[in-house]
C-alpha atoms as a PDB file:
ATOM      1  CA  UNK A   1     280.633 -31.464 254.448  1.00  0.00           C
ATOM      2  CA  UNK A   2     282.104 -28.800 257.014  1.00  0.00           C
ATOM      3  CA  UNK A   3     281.198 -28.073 260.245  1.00  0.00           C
ATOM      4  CA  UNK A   4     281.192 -24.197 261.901  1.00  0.00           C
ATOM      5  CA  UNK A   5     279.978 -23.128 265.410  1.00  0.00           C
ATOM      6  CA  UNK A   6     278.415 -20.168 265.714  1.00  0.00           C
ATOM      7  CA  UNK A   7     277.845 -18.206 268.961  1.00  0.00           C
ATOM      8  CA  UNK A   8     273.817 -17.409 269.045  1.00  0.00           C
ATOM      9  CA  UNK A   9     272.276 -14.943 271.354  1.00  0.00           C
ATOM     10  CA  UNK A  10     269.033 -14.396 271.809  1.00  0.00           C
ATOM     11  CA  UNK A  11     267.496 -17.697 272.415  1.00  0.00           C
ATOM     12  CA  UNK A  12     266.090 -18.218 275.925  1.00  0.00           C
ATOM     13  CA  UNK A  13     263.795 -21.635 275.441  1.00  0.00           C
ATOM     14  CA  UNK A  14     263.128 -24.808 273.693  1.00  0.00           C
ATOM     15  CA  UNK A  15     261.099 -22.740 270.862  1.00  0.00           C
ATOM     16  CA  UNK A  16     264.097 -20.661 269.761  1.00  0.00           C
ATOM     17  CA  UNK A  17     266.380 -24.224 269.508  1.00  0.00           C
ATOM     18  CA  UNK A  18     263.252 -25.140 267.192  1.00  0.00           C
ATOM     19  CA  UNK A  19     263.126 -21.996 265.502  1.00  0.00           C
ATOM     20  CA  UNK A  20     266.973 -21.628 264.835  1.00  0.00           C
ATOM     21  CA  UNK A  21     266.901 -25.339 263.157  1.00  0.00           C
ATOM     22  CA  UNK A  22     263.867 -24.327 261.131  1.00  0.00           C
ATOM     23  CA  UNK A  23     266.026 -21.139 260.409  1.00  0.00           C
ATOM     24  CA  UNK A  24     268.784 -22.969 258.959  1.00  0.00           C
ATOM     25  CA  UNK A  25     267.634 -26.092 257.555  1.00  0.00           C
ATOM     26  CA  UNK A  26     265.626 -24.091 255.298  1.00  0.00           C
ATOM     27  CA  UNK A  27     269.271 -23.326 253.815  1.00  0.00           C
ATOM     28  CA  UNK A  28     270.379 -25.193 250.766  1.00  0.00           C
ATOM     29  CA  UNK A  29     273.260 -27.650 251.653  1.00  0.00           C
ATOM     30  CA  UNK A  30     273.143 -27.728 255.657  1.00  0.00           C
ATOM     31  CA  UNK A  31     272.989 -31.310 256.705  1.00  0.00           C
ATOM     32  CA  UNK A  32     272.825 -31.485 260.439  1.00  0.00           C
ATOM     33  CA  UNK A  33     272.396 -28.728 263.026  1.00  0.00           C
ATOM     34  CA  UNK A  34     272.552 -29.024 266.854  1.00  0.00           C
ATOM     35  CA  UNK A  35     271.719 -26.236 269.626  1.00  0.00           C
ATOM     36  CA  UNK A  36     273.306 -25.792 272.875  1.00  0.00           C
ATOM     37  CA  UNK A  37     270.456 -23.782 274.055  1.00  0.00           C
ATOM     38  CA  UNK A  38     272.667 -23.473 278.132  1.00  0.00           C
ATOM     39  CA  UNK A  39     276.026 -22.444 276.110  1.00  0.00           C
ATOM     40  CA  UNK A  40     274.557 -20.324 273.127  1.00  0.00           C
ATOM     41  CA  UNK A  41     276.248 -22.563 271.140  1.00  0.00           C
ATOM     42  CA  UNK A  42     274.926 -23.739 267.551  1.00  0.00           C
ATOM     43  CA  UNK A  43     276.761 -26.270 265.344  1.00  0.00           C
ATOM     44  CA  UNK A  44     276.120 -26.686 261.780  1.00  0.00           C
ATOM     45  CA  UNK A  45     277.279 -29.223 259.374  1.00  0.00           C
ATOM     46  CA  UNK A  46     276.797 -27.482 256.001  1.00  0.00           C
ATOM     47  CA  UNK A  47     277.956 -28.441 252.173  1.00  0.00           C
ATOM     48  CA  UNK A  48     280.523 -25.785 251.217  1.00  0.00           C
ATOM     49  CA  UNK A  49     279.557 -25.664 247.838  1.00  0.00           C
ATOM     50  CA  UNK A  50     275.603 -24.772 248.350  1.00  0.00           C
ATOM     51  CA  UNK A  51     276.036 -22.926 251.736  1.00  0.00           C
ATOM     52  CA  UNK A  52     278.929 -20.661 253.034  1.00  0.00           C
ATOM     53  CA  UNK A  53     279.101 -19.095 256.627  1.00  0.00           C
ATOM     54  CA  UNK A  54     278.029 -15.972 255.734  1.00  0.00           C
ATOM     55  CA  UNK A  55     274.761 -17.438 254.269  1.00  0.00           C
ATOM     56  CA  UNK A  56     274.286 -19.296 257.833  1.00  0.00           C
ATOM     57  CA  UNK A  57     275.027 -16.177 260.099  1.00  0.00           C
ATOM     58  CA  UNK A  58     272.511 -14.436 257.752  1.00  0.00           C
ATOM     59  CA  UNK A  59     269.412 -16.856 257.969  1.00  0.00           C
ATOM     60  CA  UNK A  60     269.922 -16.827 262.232  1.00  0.00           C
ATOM     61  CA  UNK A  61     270.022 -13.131 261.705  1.00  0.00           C
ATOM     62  CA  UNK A  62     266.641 -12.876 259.737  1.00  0.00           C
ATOM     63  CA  UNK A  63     264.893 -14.592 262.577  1.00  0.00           C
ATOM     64  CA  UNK A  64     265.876 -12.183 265.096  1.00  0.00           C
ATOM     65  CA  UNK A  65     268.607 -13.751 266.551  1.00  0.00           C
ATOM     66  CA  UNK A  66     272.471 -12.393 267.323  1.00  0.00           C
ATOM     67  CA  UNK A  67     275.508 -14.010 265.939  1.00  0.00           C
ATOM     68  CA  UNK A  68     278.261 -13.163 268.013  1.00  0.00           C
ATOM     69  CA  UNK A  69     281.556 -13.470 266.490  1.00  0.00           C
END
């Protein structure tokens, strides 16, 4: 497993952290995923071989969020 941290913007409450979890663990190999809702911060433990970050920084995308970076 490999961890990334991806800058988010767009997410201004407790139901975009919820939504951006739904977002990506409803990708194939991402284990654990934890939002820093106050830093825009969003930290995803994925398995390289089913996920990549590209893949990640997609699904956020497709729910209307920004990935900055």
């Amino acid at each position: 497993m490999q961890t990334i941290t991806l800058r988010v913007t767009g997410m201004s409450c407790m139901g975009c952290v919820n939504s951006v979890k739904n977002l990506l663990g409803a990708v194939s190999g991402v284990g654990r995923v934890v939002v820093d809702l106050a830093a825009g911060r969003v930290d995803v433990e994925y398995d390289p071989a089913q996920a990549n970050p590209d893949t990640l920084k997609s699904a956020i995308q497709d729910g209307g969020y920004q990935v900055v970076g």
